[in-house]
C-alpha atoms as a PDB file:
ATOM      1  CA  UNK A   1      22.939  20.217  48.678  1.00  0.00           C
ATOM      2  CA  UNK A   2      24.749  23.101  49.402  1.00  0.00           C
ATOM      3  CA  UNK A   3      27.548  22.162  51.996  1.00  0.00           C
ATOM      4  CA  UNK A   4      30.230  24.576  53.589  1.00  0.00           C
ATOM      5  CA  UNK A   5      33.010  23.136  55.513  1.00  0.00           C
ATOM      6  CA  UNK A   6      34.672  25.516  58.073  1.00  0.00           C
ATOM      7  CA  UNK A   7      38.315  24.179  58.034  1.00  0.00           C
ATOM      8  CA  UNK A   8      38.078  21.945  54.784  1.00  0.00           C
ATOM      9  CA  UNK A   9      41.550  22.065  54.254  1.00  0.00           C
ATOM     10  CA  UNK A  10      43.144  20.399  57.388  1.00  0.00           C
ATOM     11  CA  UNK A  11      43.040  16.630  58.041  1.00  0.00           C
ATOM     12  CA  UNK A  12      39.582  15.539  57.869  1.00  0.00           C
ATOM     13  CA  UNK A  13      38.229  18.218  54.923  1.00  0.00           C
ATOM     14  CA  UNK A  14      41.165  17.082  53.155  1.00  0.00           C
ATOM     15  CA  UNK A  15      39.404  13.662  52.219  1.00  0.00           C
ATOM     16  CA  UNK A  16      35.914  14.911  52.942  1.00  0.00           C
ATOM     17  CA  UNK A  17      35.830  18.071  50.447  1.00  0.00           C
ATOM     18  CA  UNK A  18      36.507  15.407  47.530  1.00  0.00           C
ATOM     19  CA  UNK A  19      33.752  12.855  48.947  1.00  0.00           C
ATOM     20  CA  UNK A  20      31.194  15.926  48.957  1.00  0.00           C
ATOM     21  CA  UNK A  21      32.168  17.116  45.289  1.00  0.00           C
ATOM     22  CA  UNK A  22      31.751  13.272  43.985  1.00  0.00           C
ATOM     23  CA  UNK A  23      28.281  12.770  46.310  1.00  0.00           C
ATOM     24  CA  UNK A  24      27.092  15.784  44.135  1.00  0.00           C
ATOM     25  CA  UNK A  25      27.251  18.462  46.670  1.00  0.00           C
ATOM     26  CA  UNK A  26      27.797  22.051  45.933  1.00  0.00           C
ATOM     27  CA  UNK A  27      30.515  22.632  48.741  1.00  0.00           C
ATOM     28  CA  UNK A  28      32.268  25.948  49.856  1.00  0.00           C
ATOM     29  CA  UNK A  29      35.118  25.813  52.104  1.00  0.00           C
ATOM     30  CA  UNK A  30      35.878  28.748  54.649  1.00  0.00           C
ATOM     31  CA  UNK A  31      39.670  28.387  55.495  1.00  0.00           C
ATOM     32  CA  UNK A  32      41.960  31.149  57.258  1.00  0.00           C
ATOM     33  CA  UNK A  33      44.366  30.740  54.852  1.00  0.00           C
ATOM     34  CA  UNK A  34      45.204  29.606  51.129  1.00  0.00           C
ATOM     35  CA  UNK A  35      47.269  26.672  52.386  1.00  0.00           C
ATOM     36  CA  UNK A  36      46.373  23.950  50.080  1.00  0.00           C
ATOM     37  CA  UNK A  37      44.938  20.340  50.973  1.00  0.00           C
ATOM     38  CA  UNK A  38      47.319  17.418  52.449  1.00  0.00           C
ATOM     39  CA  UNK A  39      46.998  16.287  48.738  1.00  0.00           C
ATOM     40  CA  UNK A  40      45.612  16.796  45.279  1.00  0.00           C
ATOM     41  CA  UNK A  41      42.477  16.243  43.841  1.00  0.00           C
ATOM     42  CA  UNK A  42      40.574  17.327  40.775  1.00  0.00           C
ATOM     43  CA  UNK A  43      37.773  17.500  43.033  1.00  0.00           C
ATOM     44  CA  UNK A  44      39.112  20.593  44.585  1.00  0.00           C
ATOM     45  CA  UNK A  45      38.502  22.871  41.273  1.00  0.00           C
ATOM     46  CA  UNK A  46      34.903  22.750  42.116  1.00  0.00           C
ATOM     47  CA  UNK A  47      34.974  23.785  45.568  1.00  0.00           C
ATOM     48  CA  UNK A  48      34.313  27.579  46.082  1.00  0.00           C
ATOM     49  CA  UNK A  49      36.490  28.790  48.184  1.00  0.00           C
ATOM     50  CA  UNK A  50      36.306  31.900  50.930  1.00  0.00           C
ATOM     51  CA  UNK A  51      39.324  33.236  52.987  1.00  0.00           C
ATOM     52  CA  UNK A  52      38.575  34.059  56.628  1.00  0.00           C
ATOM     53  CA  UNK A  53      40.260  34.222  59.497  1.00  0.00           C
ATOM     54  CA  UNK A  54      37.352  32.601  62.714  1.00  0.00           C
ATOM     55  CA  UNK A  55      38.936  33.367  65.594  1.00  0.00           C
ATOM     56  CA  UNK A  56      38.919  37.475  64.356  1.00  0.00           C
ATOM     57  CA  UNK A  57      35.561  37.174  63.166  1.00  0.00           C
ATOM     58  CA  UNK A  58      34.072  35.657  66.225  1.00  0.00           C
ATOM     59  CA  UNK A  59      35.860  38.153  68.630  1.00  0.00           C
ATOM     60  CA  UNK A  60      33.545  40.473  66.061  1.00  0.00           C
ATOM     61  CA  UNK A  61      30.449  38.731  65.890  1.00  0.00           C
ATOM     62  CA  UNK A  62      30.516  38.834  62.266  1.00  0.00           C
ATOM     63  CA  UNK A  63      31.359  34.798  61.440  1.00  0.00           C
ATOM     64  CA  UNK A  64      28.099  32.915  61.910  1.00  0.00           C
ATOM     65  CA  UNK A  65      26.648  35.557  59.169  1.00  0.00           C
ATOM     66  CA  UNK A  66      29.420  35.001  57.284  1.00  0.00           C
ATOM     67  CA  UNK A  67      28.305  31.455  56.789  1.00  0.00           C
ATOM     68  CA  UNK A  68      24.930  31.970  57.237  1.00  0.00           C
ATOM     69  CA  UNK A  69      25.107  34.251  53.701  1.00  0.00           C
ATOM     70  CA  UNK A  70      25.637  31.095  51.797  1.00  0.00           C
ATOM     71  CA  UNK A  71      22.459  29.845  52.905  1.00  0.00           C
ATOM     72  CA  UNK A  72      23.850  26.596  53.329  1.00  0.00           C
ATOM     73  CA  UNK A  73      21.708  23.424  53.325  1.00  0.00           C
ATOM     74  CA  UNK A  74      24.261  22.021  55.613  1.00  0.00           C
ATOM     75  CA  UNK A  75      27.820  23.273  58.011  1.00  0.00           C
ATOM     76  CA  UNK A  76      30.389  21.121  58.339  1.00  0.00           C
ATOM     77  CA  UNK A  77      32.625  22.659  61.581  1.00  0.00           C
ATOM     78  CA  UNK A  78      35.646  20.479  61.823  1.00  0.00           C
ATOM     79  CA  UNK A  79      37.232  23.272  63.694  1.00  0.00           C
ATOM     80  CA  UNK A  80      34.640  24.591  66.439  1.00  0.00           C
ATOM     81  CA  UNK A  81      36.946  24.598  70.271  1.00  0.00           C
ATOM     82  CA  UNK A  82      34.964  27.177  72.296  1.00  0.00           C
ATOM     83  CA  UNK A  83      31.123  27.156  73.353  1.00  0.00           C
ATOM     84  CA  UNK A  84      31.518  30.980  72.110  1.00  0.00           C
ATOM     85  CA  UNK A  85      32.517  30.095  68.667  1.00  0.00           C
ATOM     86  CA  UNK A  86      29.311  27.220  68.504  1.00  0.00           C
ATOM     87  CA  UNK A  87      27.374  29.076  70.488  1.00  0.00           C
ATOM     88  CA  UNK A  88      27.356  32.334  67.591  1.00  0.00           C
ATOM     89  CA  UNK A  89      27.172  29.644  64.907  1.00  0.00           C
ATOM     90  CA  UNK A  90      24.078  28.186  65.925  1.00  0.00           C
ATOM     91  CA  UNK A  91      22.392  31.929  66.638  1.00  0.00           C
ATOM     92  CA  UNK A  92      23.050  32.897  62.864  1.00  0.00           C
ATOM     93  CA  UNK A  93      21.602  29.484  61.595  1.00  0.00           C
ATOM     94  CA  UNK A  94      18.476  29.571  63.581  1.00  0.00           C
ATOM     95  CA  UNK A  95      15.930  29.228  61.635  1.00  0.00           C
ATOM     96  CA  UNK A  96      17.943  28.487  58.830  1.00  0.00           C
ATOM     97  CA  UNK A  97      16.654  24.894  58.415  1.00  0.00           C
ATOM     98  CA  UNK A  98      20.642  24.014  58.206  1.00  0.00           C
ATOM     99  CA  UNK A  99      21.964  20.407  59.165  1.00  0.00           C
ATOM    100  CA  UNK A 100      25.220  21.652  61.643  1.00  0.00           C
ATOM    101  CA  UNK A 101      27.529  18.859  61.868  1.00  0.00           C
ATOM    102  CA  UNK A 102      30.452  18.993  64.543  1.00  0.00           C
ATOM    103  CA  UNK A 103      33.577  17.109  64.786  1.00  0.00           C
ATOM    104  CA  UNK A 104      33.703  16.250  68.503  1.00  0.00           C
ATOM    105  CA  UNK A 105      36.145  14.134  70.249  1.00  0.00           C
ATOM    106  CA  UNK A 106      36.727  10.970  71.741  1.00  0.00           C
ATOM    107  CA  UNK A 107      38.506  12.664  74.607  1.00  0.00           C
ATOM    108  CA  UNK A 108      35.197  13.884  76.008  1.00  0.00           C
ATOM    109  CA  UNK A 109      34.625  10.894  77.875  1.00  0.00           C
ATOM    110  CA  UNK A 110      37.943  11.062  79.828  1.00  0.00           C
ATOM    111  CA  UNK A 111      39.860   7.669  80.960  1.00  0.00           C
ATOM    112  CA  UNK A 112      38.332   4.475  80.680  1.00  0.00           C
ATOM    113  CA  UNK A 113      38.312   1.369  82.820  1.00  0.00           C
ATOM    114  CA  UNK A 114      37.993  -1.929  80.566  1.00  0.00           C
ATOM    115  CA  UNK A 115      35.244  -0.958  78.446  1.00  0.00           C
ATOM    116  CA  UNK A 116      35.147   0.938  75.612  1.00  0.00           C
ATOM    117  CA  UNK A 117      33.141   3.707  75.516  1.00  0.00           C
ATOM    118  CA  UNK A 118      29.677   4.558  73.599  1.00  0.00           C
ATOM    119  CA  UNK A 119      27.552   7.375  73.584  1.00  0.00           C
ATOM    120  CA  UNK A 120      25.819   6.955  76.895  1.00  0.00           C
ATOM    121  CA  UNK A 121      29.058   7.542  78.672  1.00  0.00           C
ATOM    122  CA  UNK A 122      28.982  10.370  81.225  1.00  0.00           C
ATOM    123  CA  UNK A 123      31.430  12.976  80.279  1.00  0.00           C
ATOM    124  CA  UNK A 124      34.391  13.157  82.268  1.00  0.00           C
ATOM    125  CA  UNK A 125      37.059  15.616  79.883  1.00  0.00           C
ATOM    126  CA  UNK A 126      40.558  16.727  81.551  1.00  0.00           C
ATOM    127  CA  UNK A 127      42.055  19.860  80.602  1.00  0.00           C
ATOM    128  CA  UNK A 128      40.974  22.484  78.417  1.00  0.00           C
ATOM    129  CA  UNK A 129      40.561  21.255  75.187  1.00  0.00           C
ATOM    130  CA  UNK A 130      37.913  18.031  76.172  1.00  0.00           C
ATOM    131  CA  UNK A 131      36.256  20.750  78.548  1.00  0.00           C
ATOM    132  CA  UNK A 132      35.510  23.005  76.040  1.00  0.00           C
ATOM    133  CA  UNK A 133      34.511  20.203  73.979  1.00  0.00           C
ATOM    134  CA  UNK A 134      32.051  18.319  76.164  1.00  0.00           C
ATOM    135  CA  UNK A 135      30.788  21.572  76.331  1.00  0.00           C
ATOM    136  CA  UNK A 136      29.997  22.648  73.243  1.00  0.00           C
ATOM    137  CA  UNK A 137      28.548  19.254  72.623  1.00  0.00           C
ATOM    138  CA  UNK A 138      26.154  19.773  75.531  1.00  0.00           C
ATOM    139  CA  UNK A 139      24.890  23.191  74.042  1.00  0.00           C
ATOM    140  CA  UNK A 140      24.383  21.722  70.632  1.00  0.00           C
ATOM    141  CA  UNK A 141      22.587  19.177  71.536  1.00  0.00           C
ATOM    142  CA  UNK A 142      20.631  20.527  74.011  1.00  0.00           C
ATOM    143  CA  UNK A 143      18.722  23.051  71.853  1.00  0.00           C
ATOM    144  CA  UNK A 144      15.972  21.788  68.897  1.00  0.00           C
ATOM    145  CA  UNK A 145      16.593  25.107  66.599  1.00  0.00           C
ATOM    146  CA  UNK A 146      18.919  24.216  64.493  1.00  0.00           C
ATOM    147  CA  UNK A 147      19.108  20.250  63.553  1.00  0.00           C
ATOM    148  CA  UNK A 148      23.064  19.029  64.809  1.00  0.00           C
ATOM    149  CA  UNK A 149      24.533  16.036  63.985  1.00  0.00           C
ATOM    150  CA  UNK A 150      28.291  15.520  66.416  1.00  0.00           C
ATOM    151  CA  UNK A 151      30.908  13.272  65.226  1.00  0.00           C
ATOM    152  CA  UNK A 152      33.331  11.851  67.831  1.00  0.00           C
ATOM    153  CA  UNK A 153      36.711  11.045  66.098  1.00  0.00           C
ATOM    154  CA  UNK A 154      39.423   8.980  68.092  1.00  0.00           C
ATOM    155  CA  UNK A 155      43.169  10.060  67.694  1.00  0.00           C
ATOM    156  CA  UNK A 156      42.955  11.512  64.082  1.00  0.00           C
ATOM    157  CA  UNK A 157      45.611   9.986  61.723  1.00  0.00           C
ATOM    158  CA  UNK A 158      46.431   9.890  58.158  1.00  0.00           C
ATOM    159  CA  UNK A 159      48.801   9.782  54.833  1.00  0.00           C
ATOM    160  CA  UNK A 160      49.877  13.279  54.740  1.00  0.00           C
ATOM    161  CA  UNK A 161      51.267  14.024  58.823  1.00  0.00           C
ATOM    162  CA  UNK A 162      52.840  12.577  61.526  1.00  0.00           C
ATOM    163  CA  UNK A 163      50.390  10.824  64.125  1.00  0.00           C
ATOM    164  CA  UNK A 164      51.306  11.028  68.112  1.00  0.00           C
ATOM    165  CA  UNK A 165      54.088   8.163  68.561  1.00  0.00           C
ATOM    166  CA  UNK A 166      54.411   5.096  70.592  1.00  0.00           C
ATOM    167  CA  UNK A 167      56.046   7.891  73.491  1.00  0.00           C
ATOM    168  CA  UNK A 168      52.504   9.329  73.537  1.00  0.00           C
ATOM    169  CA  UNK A 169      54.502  12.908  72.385  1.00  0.00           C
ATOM    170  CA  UNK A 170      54.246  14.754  69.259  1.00  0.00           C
ATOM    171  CA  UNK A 171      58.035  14.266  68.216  1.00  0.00           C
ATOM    172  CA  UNK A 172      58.568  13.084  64.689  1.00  0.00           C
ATOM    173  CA  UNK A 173      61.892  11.793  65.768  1.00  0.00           C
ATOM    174  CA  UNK A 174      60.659   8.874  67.818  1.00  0.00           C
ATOM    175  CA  UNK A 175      60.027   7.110  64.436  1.00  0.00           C
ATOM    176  CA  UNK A 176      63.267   7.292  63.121  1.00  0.00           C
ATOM    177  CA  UNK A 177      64.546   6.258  66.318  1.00  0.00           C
ATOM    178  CA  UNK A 178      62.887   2.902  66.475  1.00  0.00           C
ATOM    179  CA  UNK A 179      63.561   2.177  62.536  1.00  0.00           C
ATOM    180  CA  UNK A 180      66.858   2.199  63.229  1.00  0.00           C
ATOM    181  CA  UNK A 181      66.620  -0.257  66.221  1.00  0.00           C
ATOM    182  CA  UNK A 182      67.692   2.593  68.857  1.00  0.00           C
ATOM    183  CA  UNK A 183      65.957   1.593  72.147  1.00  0.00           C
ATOM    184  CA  UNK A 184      62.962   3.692  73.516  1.00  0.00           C
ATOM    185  CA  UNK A 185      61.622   4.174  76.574  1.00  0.00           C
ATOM    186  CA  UNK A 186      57.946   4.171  76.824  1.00  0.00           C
ATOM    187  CA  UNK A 187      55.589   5.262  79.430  1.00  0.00           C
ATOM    188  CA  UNK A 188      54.092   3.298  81.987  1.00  0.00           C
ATOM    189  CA  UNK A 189      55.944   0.748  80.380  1.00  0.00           C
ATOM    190  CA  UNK A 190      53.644   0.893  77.179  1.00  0.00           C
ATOM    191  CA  UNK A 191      50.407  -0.086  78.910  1.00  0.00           C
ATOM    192  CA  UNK A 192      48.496   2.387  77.894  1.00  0.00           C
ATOM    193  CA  UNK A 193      46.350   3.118  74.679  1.00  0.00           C
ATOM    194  CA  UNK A 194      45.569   5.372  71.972  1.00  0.00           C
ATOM    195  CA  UNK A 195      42.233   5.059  69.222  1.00  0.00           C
ATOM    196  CA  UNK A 196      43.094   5.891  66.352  1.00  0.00           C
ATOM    197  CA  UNK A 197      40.881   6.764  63.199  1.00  0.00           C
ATOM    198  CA  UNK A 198      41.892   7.358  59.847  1.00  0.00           C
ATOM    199  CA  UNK A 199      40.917  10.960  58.437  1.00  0.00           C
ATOM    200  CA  UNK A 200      39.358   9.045  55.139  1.00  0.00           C
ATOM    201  CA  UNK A 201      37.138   6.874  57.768  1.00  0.00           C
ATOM    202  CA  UNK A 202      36.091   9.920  59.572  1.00  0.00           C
ATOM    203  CA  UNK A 203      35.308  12.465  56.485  1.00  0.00           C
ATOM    204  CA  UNK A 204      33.189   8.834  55.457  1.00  0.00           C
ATOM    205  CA  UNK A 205      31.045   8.904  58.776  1.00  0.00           C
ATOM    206  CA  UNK A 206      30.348  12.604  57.874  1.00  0.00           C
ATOM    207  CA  UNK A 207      29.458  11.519  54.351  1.00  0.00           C
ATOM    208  CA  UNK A 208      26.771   9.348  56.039  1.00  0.00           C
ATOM    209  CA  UNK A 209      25.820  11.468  58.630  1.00  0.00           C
ATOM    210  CA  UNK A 210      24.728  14.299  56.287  1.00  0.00           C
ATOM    211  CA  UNK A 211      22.846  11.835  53.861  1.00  0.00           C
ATOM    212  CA  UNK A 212      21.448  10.171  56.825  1.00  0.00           C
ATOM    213  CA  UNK A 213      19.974  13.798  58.441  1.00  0.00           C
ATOM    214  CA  UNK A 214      16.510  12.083  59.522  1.00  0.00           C
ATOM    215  CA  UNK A 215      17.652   9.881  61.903  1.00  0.00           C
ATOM    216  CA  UNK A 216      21.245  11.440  62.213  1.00  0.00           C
ATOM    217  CA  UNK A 217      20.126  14.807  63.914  1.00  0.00           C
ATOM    218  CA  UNK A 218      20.217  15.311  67.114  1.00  0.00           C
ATOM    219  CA  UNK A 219      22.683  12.589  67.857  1.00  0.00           C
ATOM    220  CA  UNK A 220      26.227  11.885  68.337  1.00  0.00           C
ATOM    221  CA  UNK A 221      28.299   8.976  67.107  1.00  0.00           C
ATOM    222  CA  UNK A 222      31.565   7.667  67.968  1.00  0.00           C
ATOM    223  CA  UNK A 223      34.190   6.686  64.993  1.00  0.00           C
ATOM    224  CA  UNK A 224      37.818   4.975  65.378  1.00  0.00           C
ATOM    225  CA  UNK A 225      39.422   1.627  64.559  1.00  0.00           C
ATOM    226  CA  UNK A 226      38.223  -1.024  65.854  1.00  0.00           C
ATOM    227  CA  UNK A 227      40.200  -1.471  68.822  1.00  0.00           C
ATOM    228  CA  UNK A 228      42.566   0.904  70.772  1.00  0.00           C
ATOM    229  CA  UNK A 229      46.372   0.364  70.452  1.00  0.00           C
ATOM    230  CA  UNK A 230      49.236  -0.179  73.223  1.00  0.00           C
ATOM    231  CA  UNK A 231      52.009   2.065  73.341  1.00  0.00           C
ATOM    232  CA  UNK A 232      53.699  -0.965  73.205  1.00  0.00           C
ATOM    233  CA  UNK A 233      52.147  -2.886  70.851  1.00  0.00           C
ATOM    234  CA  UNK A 234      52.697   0.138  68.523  1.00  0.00           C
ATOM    235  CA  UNK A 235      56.399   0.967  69.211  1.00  0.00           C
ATOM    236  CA  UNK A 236      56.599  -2.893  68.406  1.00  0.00           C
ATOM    237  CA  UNK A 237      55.096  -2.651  65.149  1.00  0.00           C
ATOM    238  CA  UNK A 238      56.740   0.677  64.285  1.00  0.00           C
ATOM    239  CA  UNK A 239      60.184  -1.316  64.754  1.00  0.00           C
ATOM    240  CA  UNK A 240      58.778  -4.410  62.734  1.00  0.00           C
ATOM    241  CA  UNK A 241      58.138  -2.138  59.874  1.00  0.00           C
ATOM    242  CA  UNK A 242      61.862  -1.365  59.665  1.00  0.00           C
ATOM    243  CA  UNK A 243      63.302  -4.718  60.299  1.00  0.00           C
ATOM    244  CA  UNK A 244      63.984  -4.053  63.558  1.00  0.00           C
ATOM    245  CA  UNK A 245      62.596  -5.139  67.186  1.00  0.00           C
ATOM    246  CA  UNK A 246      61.573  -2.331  69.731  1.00  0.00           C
ATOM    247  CA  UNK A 247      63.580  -2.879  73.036  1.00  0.00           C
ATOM    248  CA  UNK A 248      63.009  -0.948  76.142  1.00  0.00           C
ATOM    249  CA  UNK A 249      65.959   1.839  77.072  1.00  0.00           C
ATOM    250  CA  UNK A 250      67.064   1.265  80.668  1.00  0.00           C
ATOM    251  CA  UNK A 251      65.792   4.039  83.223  1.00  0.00           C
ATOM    252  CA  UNK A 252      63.068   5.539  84.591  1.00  0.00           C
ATOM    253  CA  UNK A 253      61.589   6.886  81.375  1.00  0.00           C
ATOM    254  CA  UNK A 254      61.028  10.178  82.238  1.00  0.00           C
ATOM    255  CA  UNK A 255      65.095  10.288  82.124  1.00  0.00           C
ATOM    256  CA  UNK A 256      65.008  10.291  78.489  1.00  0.00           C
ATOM    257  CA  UNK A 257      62.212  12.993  77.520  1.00  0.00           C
ATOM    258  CA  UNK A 258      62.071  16.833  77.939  1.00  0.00           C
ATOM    259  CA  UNK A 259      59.929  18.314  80.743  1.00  0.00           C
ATOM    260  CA  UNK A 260      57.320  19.193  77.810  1.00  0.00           C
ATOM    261  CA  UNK A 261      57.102  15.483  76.082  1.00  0.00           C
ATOM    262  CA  UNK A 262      56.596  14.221  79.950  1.00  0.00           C
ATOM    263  CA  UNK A 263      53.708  16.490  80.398  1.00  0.00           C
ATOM    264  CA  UNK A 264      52.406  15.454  77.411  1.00  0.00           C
ATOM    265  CA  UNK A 265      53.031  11.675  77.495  1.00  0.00           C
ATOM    266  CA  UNK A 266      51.570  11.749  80.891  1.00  0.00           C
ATOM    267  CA  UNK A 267      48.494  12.936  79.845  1.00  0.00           C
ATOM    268  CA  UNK A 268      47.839   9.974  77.438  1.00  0.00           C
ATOM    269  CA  UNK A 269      48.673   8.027  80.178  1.00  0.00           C
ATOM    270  CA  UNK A 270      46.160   9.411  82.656  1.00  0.00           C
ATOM    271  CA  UNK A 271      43.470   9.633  80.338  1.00  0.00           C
ATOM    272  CA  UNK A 272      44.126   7.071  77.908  1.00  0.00           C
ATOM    273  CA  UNK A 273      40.624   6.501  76.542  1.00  0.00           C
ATOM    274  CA  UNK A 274      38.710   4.334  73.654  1.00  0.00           C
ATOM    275  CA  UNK A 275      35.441   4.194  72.002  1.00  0.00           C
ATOM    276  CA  UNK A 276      32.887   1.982  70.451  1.00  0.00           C
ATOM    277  CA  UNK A 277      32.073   2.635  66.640  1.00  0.00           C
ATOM    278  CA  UNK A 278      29.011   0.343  67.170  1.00  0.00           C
ATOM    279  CA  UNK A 279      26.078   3.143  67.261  1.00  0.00           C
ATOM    280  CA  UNK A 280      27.997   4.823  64.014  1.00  0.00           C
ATOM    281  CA  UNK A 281      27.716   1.024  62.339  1.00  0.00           C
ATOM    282  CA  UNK A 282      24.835   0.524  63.213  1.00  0.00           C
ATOM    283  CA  UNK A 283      22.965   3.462  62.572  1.00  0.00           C
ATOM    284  CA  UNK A 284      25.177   5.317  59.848  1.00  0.00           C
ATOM    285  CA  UNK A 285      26.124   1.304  58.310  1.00  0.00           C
ATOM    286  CA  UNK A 286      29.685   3.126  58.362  1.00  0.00           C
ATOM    287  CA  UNK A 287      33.077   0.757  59.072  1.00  0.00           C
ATOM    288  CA  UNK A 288      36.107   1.596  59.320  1.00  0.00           C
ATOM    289  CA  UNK A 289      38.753   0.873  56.749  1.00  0.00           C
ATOM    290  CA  UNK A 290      41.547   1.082  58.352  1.00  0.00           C
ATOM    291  CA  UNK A 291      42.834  -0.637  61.951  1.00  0.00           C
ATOM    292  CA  UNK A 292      44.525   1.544  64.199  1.00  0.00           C
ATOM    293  CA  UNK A 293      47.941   0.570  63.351  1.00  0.00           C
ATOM    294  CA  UNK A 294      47.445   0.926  59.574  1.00  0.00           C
ATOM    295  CA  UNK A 295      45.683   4.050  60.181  1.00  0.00           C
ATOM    296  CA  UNK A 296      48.757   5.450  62.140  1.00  0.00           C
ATOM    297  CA  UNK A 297      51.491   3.636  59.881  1.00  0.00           C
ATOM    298  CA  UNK A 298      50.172   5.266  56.843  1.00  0.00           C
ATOM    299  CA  UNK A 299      51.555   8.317  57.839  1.00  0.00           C
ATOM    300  CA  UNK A 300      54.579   7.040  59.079  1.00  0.00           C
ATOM    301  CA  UNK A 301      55.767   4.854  56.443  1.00  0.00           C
ATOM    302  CA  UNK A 302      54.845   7.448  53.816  1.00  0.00           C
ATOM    303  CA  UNK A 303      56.947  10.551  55.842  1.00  0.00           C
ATOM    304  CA  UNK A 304      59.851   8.181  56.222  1.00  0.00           C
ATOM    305  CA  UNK A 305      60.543   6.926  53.084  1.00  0.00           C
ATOM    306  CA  UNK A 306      63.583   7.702  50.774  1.00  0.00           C
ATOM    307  CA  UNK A 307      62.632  10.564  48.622  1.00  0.00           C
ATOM    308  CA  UNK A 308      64.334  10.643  45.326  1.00  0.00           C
END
């Protein structure tokens, strides 16, 4: 088939552009930039590739053609945010007979009790980001037009980048704080949870998805680790990974963060949330590879070791 990706180099295209070339596809990748992928691969002399910048060309109305002029057999949007954006996407493939795939997000669903949820959840997104998402979802698969397939990834991690830490903030420097043994305070005393899934597991479930189109379209599937992770189980094995042992700093924890990182980390903490993988298993027969932890720790351990 002919595939384009929209955002192939960034963390999920990075493994998925490779997986395409070696299914047999004929893939182009539209990217805003020439930024190459997280990291090399033969596979990525055979990927046609076209320079544009989306959020200019959707202000213009001129994107969806844009991909539409490949006459793709299948999109692969790993980096669709606004119902605008989708909504212009799926006007220039009507009628295209193109297989759309989205990446989604677990954060649609909002905060979970105990369970973890699946597909039937109701939606129940905080802030902008999971709005716009659960609402883009909604218009794809509410229309019969163009056939959609919507992944849901968990917390996205991989090899080449940092992951959130065990703070629930996007510092990098939380890691080398806890391989040296330095205490850290967590929030909420490291109750609550992220779901991680490995960007090789994810760009897999696409894989499957778009061979599986017949009784993929017109669904959406969850994909993570199998379980969810503590803050506190992670800062723990973060330590362990080093040698050390992950002790709590003394304080109220918000004592020890910038106003920023508490906004953040409280956020997680809110709407900590989880999913099943069960309808992607079943359906897809996709499993995950990696656990949350070693999903997570790949990054880490690779982006803190000695270079020589």
């Amino acid at each position: 088939m002919r595939v384009v990706m929209i955002g192939g180099t960034g963390h999920i295209g990075s493994y998925l552009a490779p997986l395409l070339v070696r299914a047999g596809h004929r893939v182009v990748n539209i990217a805003r930039g020439l930024s190459a992928p997280y990291f090399a691969d033969p596979a990525w002399d055979r990927v046609e590739q076209c320079q544009a910048d989306r959020d200019a060309q959707d202000k213009a109305g001129t994107f969806g053609a844009l991909v539409a002029g490949f006459k793709p057999d299948a999109v692969i949007d790993l980096i669709c945010f606004t119902p605008d954006s989708a909504r212009q996407l799926l006007q220039a493939l009507h009628g295209s007979g193109a297989h759309l795939l989205h990446c989604g997000s677990v954060w649609v669903y909002g905060p979970r009790g105990g369970a973890l949820h699946d597909e039937t959840s109701p939606r129940a997104p905080h802030g902008v980001y999971a709005e716009w998402k659960a609402q883009v979802e909604a218009l794809l698969l509410g229309q019969e037009a163009v056939p959609v397939t919507v992944i849901h990834p968990g917390q996205v991690a991989g090899r080449h980048w940092w992951p959130v830490n065990p703070a629930g903030t996007p510092q990098p420097a939380i890691f080398a704080q806890l391989a040296r043994g330095a205490p850290l305070a967590l929030p909420d005393g490291g109750g609550a949870t992220l779901h991680f899934a490995h960007a090789a597991d994810i760009a897999d479930a696409f894989l499957r998805a778009l061979d599986a189109r017949a009784i993929a379209q017109g669904q959406a599937f969850n994909v993570a680790s199998p379980e969810p992770v503590t803050l506190r189980d992670y800062a723990r094995a973060v330590a362990r990974w080093h040698g050390r042992q992950w002790q709590a700093a003394d304080g109220d924890w918000r004592d020890h963060y910038s106003p920023r990182d508490i906004q953040i980390a409280g956020y997680f903490v809110k709407y900590n949330t989880g999913c099943s993988s069960r309808k992607a298993q079943q359906v897809l027969g996709w499993r995950a590879a990696f656990d949350g932890l070693q999903a997570a720790g790949e990054g880490i351990l690779h982006l803190l070791a000695p270079r020589a």
